[in-house]
Protein backbone atom coordinates (compact mmCIF):
# COMPACT_ATOMS: atom_id res chain seq x y z
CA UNK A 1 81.13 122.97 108.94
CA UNK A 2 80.48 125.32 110.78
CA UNK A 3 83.44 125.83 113.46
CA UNK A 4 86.47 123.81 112.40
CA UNK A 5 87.38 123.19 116.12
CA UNK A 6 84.54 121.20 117.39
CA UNK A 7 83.79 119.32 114.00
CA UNK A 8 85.85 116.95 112.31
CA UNK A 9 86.40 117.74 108.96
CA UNK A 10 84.08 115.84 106.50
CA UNK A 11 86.67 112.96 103.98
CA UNK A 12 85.26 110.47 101.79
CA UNK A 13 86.68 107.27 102.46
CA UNK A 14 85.32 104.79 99.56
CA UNK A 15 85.48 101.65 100.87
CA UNK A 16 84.95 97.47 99.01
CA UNK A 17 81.67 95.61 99.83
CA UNK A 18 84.69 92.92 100.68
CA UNK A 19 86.34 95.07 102.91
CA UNK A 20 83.16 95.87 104.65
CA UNK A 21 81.97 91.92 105.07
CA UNK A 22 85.04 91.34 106.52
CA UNK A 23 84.94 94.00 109.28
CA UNK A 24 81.45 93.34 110.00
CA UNK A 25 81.80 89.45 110.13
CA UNK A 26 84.39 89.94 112.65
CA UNK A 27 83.13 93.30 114.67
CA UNK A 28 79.51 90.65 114.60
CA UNK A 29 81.68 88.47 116.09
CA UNK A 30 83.16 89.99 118.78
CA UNK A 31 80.34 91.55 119.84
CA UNK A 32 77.85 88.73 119.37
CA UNK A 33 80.45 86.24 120.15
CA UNK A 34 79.53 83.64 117.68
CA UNK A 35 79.29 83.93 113.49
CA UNK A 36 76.40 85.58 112.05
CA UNK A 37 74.28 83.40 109.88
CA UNK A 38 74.32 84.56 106.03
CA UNK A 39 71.14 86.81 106.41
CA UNK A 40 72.28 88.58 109.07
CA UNK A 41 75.54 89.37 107.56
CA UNK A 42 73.57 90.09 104.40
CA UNK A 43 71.40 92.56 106.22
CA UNK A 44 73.95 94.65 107.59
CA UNK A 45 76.15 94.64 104.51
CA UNK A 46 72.69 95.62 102.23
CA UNK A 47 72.09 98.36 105.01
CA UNK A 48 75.78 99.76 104.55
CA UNK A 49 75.43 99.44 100.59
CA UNK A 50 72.28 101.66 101.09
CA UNK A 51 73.46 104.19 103.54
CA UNK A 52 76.71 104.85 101.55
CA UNK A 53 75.87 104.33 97.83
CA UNK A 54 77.64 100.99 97.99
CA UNK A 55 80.95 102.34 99.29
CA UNK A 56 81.26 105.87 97.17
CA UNK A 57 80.15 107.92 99.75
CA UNK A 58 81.06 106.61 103.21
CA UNK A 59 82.54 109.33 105.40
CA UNK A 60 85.40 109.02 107.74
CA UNK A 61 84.58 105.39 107.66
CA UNK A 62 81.19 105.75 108.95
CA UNK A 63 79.24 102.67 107.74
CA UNK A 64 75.98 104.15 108.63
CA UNK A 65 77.00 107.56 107.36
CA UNK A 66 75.38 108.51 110.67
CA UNK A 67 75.22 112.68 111.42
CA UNK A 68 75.11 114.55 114.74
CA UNK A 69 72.92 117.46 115.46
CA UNK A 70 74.44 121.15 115.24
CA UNK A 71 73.89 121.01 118.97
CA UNK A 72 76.09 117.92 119.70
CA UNK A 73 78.49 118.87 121.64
């Protein structure tokens, strides 16, 4: 990183596929505001299993391990 105060510092935080179909059942349903059916549940988790090497690599608990530009400010 390039200046410590404007970035946050980069953390692995491994997280469980169950820990992750929990949080997305219930973030689906509150934003949704119903249940997601089993393949669309399956989608996101097999997205986030993708993105983050199944949990090993997820940063600062970014399911999507989604990066900003240098020029984000």
């Amino acid at each position: 990183m390039t200046d410590a105060g404007h970035y946050i510092v980069d953390e692995l935080t491994p997280l469980t596929p169950s820990a992750v179909i929990e949080a997305l059942y219930w973030g689906f349903v509150a934003v949704v505001g119903r249940q997601p059916s089993d393949s669309e549940l399956c989608c996101h988790v097999a997205q986030w299993a993708l993105e983050t090497g199944h949990g090993k690599s997820c940063h600062r608990n970014n399911l999507g391990n989604l990066k900003a530009a240098a020029t984000y400010t």
